[in-house]
Structures are given as structure tokens and as C-alpha cells.
N, C-alpha and C. Protein backbone atom coordinates (compact mmCIF):
# COMPACT_ATOMS: atom_id res chain seq x y z
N UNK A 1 141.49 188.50 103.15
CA UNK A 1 141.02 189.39 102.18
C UNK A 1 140.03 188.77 101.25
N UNK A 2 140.36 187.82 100.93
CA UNK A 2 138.95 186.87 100.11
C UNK A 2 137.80 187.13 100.58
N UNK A 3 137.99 187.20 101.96
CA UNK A 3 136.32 186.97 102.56
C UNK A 3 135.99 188.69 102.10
N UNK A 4 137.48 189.72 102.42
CA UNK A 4 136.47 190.88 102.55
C UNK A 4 135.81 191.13 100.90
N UNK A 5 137.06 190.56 99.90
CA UNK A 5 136.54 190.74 98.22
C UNK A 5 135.04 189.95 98.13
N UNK A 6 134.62 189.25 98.95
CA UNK A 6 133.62 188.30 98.43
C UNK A 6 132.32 189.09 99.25
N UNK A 7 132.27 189.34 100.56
CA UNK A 7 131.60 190.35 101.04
C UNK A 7 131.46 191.38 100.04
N UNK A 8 132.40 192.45 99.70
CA UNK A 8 131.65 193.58 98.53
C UNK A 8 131.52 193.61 97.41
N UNK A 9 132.10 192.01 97.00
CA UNK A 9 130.68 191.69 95.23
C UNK A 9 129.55 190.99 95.93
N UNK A 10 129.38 190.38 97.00
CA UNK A 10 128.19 190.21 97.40
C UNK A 10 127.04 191.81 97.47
N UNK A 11 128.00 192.66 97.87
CA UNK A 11 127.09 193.72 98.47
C UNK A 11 126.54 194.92 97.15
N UNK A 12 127.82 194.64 96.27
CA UNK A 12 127.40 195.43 95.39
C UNK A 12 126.41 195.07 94.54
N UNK A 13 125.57 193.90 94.66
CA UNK A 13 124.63 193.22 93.87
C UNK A 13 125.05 192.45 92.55
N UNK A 14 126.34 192.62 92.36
CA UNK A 14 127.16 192.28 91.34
C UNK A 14 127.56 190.68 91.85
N UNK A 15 126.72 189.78 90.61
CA UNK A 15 127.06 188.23 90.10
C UNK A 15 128.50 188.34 90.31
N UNK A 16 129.40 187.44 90.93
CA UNK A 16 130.33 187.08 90.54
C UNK A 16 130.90 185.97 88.94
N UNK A 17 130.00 186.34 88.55
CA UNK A 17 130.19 184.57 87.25
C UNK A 17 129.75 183.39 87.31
N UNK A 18 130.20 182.94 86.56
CA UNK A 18 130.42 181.48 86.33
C UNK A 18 130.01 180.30 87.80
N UNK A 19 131.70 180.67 88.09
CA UNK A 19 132.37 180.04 89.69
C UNK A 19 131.26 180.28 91.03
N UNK A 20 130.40 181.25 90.75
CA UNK A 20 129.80 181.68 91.93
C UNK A 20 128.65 181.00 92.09
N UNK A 21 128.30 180.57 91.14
CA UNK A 21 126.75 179.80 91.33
C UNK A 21 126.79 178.41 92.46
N UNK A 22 126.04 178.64 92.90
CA UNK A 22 125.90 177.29 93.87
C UNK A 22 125.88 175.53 93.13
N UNK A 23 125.33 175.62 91.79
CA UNK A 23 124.64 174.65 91.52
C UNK A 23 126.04 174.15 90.53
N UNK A 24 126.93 174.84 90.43
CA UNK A 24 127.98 174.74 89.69
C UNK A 24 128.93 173.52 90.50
N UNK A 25 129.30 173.97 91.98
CA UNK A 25 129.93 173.84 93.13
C UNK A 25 129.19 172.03 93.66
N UNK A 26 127.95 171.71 93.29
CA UNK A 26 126.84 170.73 93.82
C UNK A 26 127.39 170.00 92.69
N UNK A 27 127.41 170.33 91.60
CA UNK A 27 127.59 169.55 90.27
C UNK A 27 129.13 168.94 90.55
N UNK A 28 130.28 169.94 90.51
CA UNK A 28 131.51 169.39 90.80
C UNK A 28 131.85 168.40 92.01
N UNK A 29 131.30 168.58 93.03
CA UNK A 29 131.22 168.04 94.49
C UNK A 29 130.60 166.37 93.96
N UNK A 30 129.62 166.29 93.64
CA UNK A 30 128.68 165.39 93.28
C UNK A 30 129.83 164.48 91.91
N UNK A 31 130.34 165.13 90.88
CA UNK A 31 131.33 164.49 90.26
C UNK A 31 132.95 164.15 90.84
N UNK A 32 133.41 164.39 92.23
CA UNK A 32 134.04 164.31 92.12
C UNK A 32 133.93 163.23 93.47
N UNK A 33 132.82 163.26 94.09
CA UNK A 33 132.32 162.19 95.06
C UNK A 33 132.49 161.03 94.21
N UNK A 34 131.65 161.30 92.87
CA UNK A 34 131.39 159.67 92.27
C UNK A 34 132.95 159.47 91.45
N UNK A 35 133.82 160.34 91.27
CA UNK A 35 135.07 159.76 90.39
C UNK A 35 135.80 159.11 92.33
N UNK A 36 136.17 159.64 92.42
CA UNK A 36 136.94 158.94 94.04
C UNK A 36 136.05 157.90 94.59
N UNK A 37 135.04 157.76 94.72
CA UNK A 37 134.24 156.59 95.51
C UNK A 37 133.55 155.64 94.25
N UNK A 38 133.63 156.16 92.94
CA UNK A 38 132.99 155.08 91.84
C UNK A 38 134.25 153.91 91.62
N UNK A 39 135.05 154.00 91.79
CA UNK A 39 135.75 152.98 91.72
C UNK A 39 135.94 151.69 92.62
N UNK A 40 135.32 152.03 93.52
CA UNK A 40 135.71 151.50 94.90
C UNK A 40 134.15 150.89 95.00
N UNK A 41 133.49 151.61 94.26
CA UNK A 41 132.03 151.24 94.83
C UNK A 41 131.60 150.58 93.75
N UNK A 42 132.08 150.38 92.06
CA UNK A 42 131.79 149.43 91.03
C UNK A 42 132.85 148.53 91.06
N UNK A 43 133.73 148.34 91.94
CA UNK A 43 134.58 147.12 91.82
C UNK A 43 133.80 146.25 92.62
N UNK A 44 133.64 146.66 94.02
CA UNK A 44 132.00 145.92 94.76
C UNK A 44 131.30 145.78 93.99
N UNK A 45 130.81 146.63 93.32
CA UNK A 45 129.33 146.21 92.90
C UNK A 45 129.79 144.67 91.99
N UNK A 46 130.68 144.98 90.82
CA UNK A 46 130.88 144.12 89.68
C UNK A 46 131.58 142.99 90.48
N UNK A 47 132.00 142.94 91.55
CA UNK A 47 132.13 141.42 92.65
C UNK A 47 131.37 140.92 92.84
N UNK A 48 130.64 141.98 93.73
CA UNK A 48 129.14 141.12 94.11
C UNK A 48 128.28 140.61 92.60
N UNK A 49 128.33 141.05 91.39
CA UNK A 49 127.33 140.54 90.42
C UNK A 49 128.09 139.44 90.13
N UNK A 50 129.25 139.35 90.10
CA UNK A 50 130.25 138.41 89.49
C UNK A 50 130.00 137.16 90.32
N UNK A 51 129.82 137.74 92.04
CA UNK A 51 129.44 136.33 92.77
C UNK A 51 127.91 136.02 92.31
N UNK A 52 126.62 136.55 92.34
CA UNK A 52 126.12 136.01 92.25
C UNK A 52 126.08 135.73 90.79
N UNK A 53 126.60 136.03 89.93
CA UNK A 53 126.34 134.90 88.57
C UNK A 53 127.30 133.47 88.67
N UNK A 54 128.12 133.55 89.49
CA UNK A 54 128.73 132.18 89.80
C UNK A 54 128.26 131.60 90.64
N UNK A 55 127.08 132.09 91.52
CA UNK A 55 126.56 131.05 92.13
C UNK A 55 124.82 130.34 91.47
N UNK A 56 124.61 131.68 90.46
CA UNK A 56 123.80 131.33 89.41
C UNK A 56 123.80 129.97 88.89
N UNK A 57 125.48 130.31 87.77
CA UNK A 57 126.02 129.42 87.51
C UNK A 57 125.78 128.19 87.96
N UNK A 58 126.35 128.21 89.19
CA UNK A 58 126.61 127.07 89.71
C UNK A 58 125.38 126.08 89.92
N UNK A 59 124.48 126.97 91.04
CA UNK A 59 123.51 126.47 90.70
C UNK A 59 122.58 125.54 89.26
N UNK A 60 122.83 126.33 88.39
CA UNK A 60 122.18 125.59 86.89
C UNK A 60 123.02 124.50 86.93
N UNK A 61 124.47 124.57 87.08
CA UNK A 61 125.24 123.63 87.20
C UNK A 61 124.83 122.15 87.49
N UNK A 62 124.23 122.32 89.32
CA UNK A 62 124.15 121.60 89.80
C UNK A 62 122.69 121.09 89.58
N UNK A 63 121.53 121.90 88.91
CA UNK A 63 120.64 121.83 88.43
C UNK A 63 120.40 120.47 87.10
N UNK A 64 121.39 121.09 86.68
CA UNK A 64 122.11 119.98 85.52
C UNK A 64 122.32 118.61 85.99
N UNK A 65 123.25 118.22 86.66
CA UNK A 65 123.63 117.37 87.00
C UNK A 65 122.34 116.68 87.88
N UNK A 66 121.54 117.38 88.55
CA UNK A 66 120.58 116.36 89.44
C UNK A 66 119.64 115.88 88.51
N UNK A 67 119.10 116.64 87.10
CA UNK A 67 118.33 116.56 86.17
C UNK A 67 118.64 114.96 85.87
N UNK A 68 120.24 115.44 85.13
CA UNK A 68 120.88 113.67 84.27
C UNK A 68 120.85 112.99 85.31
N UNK A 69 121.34 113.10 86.68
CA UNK A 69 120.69 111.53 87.82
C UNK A 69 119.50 111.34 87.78
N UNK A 70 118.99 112.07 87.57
CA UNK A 70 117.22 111.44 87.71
C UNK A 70 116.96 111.18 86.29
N UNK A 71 117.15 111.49 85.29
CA UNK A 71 116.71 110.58 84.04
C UNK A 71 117.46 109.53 83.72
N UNK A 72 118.70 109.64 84.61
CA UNK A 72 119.33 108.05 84.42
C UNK A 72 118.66 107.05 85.76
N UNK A 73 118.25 107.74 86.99
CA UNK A 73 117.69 106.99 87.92
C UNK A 73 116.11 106.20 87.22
N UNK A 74 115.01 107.37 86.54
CA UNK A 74 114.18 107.30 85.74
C UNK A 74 114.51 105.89 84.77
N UNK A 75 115.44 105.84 83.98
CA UNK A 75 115.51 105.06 83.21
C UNK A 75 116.05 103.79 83.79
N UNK A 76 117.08 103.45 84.72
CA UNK A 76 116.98 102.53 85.46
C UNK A 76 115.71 101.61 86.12
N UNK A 77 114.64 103.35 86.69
CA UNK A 77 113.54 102.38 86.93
C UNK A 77 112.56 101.69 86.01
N UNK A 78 112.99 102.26 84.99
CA UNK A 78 112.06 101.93 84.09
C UNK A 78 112.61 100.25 83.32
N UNK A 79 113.91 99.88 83.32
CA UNK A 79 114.27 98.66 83.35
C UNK A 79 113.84 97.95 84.20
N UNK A 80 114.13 98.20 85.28
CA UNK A 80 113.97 97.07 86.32
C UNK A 80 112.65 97.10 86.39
N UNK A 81 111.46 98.14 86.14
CA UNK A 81 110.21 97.67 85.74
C UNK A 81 110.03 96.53 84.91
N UNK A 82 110.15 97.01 83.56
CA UNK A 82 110.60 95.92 82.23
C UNK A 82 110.89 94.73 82.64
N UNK A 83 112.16 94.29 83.36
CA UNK A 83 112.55 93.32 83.76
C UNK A 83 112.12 92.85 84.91
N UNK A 84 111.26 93.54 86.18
CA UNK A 84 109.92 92.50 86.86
C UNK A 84 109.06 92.20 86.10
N UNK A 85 108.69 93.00 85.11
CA UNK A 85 107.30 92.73 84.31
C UNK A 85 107.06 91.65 83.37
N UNK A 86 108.83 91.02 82.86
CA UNK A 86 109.22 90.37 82.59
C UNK A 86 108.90 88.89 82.87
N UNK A 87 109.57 89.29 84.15
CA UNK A 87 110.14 87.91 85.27
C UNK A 87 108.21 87.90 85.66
N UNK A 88 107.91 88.50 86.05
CA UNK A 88 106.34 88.80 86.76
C UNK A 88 105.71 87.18 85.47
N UNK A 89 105.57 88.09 84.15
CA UNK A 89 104.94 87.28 83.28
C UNK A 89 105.56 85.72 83.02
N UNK A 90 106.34 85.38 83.34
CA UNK A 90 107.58 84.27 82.92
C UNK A 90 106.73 83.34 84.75
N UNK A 91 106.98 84.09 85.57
CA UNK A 91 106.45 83.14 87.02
C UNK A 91 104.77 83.36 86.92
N UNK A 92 104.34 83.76 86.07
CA UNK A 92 103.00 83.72 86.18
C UNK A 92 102.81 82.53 84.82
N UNK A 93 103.34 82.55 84.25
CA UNK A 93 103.08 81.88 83.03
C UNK A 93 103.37 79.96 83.42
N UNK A 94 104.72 80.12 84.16
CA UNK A 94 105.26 79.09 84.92
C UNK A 94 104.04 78.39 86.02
N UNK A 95 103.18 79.62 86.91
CA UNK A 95 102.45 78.83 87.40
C UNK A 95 101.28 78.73 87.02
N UNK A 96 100.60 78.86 85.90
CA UNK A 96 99.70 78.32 85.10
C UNK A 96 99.84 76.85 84.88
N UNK A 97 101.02 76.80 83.98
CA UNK A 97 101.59 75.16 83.42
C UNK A 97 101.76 74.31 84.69
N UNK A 98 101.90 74.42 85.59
CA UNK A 98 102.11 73.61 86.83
C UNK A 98 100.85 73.71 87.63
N UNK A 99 99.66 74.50 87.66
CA UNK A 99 98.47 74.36 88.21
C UNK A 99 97.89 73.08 87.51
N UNK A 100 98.15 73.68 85.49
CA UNK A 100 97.42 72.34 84.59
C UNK A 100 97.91 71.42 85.15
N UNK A 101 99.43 71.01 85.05
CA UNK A 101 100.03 69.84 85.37
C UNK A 101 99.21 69.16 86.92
N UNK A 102 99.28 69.79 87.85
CA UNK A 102 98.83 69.78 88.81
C UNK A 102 97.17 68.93 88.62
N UNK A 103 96.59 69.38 87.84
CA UNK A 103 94.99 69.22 87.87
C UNK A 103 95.33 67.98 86.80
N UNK A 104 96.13 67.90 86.07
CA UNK A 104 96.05 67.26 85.40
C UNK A 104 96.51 65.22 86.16
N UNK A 105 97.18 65.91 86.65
CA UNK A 105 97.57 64.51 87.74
C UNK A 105 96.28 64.27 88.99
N UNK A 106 95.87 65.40 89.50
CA UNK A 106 94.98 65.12 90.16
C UNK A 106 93.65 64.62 89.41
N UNK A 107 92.97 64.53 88.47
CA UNK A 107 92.66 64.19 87.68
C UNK A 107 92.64 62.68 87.15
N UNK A 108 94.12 62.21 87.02
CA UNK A 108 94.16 60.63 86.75
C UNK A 108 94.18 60.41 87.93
N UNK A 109 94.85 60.98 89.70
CA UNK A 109 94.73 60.03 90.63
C UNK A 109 93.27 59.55 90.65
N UNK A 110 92.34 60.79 90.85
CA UNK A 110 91.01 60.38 90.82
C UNK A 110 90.37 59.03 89.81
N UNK A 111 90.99 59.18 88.73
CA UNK A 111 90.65 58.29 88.03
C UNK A 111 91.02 57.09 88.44
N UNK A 112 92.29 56.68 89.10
CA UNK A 112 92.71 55.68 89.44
C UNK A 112 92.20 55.26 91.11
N UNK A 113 91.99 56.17 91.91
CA UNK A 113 91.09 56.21 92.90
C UNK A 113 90.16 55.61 92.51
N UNK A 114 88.93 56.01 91.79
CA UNK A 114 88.02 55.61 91.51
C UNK A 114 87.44 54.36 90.80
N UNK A 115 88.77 53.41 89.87
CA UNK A 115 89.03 52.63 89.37
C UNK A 115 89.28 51.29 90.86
N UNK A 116 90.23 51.87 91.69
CA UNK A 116 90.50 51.04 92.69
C UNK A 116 89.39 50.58 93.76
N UNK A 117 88.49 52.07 93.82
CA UNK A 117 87.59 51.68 94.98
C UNK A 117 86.27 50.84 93.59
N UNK A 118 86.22 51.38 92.51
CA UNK A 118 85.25 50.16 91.91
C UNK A 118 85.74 48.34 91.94
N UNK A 119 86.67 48.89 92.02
CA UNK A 119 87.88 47.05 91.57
C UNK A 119 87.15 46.82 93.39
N UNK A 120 87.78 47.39 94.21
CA UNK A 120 87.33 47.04 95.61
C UNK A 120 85.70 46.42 95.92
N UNK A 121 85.11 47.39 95.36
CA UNK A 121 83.53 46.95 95.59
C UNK A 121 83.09 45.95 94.98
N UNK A 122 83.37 45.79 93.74
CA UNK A 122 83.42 44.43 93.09
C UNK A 122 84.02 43.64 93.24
N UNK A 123 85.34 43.45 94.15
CA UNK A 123 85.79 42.19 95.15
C UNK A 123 84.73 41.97 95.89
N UNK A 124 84.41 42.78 96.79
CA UNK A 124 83.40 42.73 98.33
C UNK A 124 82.47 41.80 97.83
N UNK A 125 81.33 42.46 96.36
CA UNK A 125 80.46 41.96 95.99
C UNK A 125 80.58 40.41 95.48
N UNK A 126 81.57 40.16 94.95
CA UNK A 126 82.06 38.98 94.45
C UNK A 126 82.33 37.91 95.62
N UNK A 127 82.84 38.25 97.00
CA UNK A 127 82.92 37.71 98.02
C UNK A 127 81.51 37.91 98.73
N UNK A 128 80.84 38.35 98.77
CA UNK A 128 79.65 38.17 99.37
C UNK A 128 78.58 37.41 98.94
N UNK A 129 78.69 37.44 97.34
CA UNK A 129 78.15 36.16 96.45
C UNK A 129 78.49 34.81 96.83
N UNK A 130 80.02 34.71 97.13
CA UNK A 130 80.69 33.34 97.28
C UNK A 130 80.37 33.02 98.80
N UNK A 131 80.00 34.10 99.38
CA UNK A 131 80.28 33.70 100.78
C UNK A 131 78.58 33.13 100.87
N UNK A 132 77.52 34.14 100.17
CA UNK A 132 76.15 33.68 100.07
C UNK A 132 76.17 32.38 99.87
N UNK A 133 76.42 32.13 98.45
CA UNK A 133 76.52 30.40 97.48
C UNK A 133 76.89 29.79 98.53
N UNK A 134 78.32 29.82 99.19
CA UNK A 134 78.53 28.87 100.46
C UNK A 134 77.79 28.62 101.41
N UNK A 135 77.13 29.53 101.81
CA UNK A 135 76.07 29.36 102.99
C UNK A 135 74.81 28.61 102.20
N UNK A 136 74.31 29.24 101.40
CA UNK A 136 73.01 28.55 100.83
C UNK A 136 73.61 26.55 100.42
N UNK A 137 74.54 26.66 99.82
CA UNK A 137 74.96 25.34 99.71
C UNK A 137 75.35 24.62 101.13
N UNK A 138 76.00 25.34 101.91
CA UNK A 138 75.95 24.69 103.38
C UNK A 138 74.89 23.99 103.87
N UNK A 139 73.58 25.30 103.79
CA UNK A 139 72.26 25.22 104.07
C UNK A 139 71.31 23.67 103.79
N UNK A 140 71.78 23.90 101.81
CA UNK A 140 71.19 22.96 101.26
C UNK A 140 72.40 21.54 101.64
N UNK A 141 72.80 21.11 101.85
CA UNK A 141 73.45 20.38 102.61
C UNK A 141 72.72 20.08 103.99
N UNK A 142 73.00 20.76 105.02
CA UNK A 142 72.88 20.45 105.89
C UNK A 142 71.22 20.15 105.85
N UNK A 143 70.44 20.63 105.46
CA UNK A 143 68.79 20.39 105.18
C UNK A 143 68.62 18.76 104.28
N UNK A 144 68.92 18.86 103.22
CA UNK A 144 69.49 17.35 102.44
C UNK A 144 69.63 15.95 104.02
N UNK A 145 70.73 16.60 104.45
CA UNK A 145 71.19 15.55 105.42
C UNK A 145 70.08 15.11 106.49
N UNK A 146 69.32 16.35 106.82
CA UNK A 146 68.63 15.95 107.69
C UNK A 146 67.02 15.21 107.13
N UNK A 147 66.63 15.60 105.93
CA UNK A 147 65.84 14.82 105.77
C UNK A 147 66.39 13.62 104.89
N UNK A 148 67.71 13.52 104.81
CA UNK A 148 68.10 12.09 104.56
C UNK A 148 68.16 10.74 105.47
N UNK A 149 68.26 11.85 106.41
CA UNK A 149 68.05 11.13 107.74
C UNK A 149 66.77 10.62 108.58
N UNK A 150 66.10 11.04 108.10
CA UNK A 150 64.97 10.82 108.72
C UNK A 150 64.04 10.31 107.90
N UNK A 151 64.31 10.67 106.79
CA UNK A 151 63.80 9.18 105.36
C UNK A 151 64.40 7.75 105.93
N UNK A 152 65.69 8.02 106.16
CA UNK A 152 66.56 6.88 106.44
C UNK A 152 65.90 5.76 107.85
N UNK A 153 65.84 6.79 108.52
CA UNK A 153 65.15 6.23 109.73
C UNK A 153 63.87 5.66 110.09
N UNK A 154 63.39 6.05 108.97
CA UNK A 154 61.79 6.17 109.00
C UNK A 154 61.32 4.87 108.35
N UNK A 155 62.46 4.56 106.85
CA UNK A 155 62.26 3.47 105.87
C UNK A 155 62.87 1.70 105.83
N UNK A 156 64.12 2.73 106.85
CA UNK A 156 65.13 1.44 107.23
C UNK A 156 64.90 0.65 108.78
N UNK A 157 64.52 -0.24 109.24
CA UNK A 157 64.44 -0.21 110.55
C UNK A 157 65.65 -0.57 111.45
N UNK A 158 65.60 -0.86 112.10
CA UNK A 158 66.76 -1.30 113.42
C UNK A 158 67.53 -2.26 113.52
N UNK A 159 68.75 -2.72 113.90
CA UNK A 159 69.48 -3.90 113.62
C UNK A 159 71.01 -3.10 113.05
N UNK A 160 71.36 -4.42 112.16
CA UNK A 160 72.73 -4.42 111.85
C UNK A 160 72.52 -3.28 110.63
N UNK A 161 71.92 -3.34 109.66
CA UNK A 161 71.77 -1.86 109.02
C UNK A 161 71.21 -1.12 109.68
N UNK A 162 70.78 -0.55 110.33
CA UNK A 162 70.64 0.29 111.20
C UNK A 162 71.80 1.08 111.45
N UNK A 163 72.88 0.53 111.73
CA UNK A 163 74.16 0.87 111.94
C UNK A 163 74.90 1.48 110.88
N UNK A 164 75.07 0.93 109.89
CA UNK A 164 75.33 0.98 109.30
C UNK A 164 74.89 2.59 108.18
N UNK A 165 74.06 2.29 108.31
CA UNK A 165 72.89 3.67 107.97
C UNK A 165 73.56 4.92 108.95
N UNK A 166 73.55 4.75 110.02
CA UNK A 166 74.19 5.75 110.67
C UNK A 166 75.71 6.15 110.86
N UNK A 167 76.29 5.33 110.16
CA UNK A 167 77.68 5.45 109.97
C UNK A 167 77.98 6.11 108.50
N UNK A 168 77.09 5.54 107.22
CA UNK A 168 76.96 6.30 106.24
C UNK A 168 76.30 7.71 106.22
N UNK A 169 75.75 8.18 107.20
CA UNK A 169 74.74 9.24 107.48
C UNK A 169 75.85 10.48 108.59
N UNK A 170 76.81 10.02 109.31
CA UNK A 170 77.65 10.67 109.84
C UNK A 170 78.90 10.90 108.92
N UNK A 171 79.07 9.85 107.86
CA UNK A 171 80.31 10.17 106.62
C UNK A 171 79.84 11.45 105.86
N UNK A 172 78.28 11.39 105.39
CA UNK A 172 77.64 12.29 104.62
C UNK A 172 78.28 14.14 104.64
N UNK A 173 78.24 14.34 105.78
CA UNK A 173 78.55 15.87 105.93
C UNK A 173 80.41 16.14 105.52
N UNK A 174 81.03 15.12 106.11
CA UNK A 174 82.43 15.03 105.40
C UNK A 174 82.62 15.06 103.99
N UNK A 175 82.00 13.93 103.46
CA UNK A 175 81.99 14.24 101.72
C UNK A 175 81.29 14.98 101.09
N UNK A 176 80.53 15.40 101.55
CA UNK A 176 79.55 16.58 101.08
C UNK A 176 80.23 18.23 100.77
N UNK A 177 80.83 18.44 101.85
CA UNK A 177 81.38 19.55 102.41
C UNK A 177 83.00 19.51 101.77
């Protein structure tokens, strides 16, 4: 019977009210979709936001933490800079003083090198003088003798000095020498 009551206020051109409008029926449908499925569908939703702000979170978190390792890694390097730059200047400084030292010894060997080979050359020279003088005195010797000899021979004649002469004339180079 509904259908036939609804058939002849349809027919009589006669609004039923309120209840009859379509847009009434769209409105309730539409509110009563979102009361039964809004619960179900903002507990998801407010999960899912809830996860990603904890992985937000987390993230900054971990954001955090890699930040302070690297300004403590940062500052580590920046010591052990400091402290090669340190050590750097300390072995550079070290081998300065030991180059001087260095030059500085090489320096007197030379000096003493050069002291030794003068002392040397002035032996040589000093022996080559003595060895000259010896020869020239040999020289003058042995030249002496021979025209002592032949003065001798020339002034003294033959016989028992004769002999004699030549026995003093063969002593000559012994005592001479």
C-alpha cells in the first residue's frame, strides 16, 4: 500500500513535504556514510599522520645525532690538524738546526782539510828543497873532487906521493859526504 499511497500523491501533483525531497535523503545518506565509516577512516587517517610524524621525528632525530658526529668528527680533525701543524713546525724547525749544525761541521772539516793538504804541500816543498840542497851539494862535491883531482895530478907528479895523493883523493868523497 505505500507504493499505491505514494503513486497518488505523486499523481495528484501534491508535494509530499519535507521527507520527500530528494536532496534531503542525499544529505542524510551522505551523513550517515561519514558517521559509520568516519571513524574507521580518521582512526587511519590519524595513524597514518601519527606514523609519519614519528618517522619525521625520527628522522630529525637521527639528523641530530649525525650533525653532533660530525662536529665532534670536525673538531677532532681540526686537532689533529693543530697537532701535525704542530709536530710539522717542531720537525721542520729540528731540521733547520741540524742542516746549520751540519754545514757548520762541514765547514771546519774543510777548514781542517784544507789546513792538512797546505801542511802537506809545504812538507813536499820543504822536501824537495832538501832533496834539491842535497843534490846541488852532492853535485858541488862531486865537481870539487874532480877538479881536485886533476889539480892534484897535474901539480903533484908520480912516485911515492903520488900514492898517496890518490889514497887521500879516494878518502875525499867518504868525508865529504
Amino acid at each position: 500500500m505505500i507504493g499505491t499511497a505514494w503513486a497518488a500523491d505523486a499523481a495528484s501533483g501534491h508535494e509530499g513535504g519535507f521527507f520527500a525531497q530528494p536532496e534531503l535523503w542525499v544529505g542524510v545518506a551522505f551523513f550517515l556514510f561519514f558517521a559509520l565509516t568516519g571513524k574507521v577512516l580518521w582512526t587511519r587517517l590519524s595513524d597514518m599522520l601519527d606514523k609519519r610524524a614519528a618517522a619525521i621525528a625520527k628522522a630529525l632525530a637521527d639528523a641530530e645525532r649525525l650533525r653532533e658526529e660530525a662536529l665532534k668528527a670536525k673538531r677532532e680533525a681540526e686537532r689533529t690538524l693543530a697537532q701535525a701543524t704542530t709536530e710539522g713546525g717542531a720537525i721542520l724547525q729540528h731540521a733547520q738546526e741540524e742542516a746549520q749544525r751540519m754545514q757548520a761541521r762541514a765547514a771546519a772539516n774543510l777548514q781542517t782539510a784544507v789546513a792538512l793538504r797546505e801542511q802537506q804541500a809545504l812538507d813536499r816543498i820543504a822536501q824537495s828543497e832538501t832533496a834539491a840542497a842535497k843534490h846541488v851539494r852532492d853535485t858541488a862535491v862531486d865537481v870539487a873532487l874532480a877538479a881536485t883531482r886533476s889539480l892534484l895530478r897535474e901539480q903533484v907528479g908520480s912516485g911515492r906521493s903520488g900514492a898517496q895523493i890518490e889514497e887521500a883523493i879516494g878518502e875525499l868523497p867518504r868525508r865529504l859526504h
